[in-house]
Protein backbone atom coordinates (compact mmCIF):
# COMPACT_ATOMS: atom_id res chain seq x y z
CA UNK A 1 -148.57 66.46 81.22
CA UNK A 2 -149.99 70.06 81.46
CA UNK A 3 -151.94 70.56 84.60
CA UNK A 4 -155.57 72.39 83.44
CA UNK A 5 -155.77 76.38 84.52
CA UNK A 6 -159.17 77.25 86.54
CA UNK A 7 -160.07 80.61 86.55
CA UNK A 8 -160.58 81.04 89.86
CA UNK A 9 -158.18 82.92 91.19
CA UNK A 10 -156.90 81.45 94.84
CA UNK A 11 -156.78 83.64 98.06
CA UNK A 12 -153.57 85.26 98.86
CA UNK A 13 -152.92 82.42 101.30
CA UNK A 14 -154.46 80.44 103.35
CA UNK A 15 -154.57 82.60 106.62
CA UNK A 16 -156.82 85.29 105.04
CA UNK A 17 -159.57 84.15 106.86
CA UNK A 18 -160.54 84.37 110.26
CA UNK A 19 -161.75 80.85 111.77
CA UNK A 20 -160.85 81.05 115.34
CA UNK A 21 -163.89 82.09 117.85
CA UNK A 22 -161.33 84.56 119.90
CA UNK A 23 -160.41 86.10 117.12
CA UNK A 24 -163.81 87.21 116.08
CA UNK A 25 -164.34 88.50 120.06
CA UNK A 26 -160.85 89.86 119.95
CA UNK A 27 -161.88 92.38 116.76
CA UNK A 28 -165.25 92.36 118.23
CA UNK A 29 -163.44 93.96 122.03
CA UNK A 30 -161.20 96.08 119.90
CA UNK A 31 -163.39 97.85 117.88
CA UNK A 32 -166.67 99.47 116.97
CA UNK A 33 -169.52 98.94 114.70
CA UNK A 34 -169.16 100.62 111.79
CA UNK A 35 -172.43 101.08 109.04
CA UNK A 36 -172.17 101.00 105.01
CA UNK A 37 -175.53 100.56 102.77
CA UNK A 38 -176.05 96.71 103.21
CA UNK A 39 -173.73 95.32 105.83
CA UNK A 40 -172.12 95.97 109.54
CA UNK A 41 -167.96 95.79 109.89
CA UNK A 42 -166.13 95.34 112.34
CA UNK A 43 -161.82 96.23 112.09
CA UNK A 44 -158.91 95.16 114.38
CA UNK A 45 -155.07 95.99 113.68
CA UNK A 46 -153.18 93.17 114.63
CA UNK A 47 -149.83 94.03 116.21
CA UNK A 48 -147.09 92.69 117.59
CA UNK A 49 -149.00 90.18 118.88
CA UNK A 50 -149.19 87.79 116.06
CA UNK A 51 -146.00 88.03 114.04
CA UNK A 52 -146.57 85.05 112.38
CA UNK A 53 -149.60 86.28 110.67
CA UNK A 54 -149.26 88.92 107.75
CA UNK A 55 -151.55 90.67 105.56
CA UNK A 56 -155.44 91.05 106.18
CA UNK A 57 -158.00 88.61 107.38
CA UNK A 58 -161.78 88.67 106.64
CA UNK A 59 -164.55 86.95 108.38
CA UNK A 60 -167.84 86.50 107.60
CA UNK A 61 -171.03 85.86 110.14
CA UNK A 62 -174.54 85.27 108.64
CA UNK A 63 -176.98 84.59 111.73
CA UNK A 64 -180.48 83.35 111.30
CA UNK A 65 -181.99 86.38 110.97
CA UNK A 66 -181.14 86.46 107.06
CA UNK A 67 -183.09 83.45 106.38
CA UNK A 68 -183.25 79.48 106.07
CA UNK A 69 -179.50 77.58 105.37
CA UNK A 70 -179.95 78.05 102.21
CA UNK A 71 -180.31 81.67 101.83
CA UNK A 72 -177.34 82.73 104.32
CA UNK A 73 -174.78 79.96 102.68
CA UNK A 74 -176.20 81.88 99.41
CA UNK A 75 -174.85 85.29 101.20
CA UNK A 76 -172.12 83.94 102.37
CA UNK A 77 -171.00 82.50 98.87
CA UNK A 78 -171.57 85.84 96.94
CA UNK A 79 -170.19 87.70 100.03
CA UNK A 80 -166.68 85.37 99.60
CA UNK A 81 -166.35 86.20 96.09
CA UNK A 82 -166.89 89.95 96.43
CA UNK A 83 -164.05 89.72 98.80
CA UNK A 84 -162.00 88.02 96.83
CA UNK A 85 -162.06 89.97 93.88
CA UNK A 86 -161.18 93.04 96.33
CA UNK A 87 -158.98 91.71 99.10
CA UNK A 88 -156.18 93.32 97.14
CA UNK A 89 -156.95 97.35 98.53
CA UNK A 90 -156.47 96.22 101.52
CA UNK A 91 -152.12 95.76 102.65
CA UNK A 92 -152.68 96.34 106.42
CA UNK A 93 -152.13 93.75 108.70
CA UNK A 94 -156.05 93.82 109.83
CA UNK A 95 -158.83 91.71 110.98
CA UNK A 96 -162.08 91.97 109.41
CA UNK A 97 -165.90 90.90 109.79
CA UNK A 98 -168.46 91.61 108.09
CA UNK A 99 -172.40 91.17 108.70
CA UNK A 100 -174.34 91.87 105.74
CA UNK A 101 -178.20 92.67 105.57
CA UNK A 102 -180.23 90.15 103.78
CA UNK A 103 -180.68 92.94 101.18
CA UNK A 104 -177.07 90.89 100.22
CA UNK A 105 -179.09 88.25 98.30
CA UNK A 106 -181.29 90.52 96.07
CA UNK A 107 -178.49 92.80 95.09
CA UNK A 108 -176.59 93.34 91.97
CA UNK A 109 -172.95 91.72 92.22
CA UNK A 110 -171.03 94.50 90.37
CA UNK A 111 -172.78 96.73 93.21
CA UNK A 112 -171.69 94.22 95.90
CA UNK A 113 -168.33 94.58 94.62
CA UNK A 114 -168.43 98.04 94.99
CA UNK A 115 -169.33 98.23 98.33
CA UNK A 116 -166.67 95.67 99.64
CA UNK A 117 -164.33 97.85 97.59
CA UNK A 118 -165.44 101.09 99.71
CA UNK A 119 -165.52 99.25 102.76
CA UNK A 120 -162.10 98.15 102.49
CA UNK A 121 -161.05 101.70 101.50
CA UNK A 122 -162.61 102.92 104.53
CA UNK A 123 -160.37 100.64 106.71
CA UNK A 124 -157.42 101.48 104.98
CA UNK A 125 -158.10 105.38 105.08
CA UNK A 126 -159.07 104.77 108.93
CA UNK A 127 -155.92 102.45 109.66
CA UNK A 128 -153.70 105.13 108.03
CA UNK A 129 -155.15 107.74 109.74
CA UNK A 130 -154.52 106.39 113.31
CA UNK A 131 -150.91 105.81 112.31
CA UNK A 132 -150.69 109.44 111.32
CA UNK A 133 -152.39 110.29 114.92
CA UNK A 134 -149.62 107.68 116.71
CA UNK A 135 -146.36 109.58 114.82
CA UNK A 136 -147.79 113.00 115.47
């Protein structure tokens, strides 16, 4: 018997979230606030430090400020698939959160997209360059 095909496409694997408390203050400590059009980011390389752990992990945080429950797990949602339809630019071994603006919810997916795309390719460009800096 055939198993049915979804369309979804999964994650990666199953680590490419961040769940853990100390590992949101860990790339909270390690980093700074960076700005794009509707969100905040925060970015942590992970080292040596956790071999076990490969390729990039994203976390979300939508706080009361953006609105009733249903209105950040709506955020959240469109926020999750946006990711997942760009977690491939990013190949670093890097810890990610994100805090969008409630302008999330009103906003054109494709241009959602776009803007997970160039904050991803910010991180990448940023993590490359301090690698560059650490050779040199």
């Amino acid at each position: 018997m055939q198993e049915p095909t979804s369309d979804r496409t999964p994650l990666p694997q199953r680590g490419a979230r961040l769940r853990k408390h100390a590992d949101y203050q860990r790339v909270y400590q390690e980093s700074r606030k960076y700005f794009s059009a509707s969100m905040t980011y925060f970015f942590s390389p992970r080292g040596e430090s956790f071999p076990a752990i490969t390729g990039p992990r994203i976390g979300l945080t939508a706080g009361r400020v953006l609105g009733k429950a249903v209105e950040r797990n709506r955020i959240k949602r469109r926020m999750r698939e946006a990711v997942r339809k760009n977690l491939g630019s990013l190949q670093s071994d890097v810890d990610v959160v994100l805090h969008p603006r409630k302008s999330v919810l009103e906003m054109d997916f494709p241009r959602l997209e776009s803007e997970i795309n160039r904050v991803f390719a910010s991180v990448e460009a940023s993590l490359k360059k301090d690698v560059r800096e650490t050779d040199a």
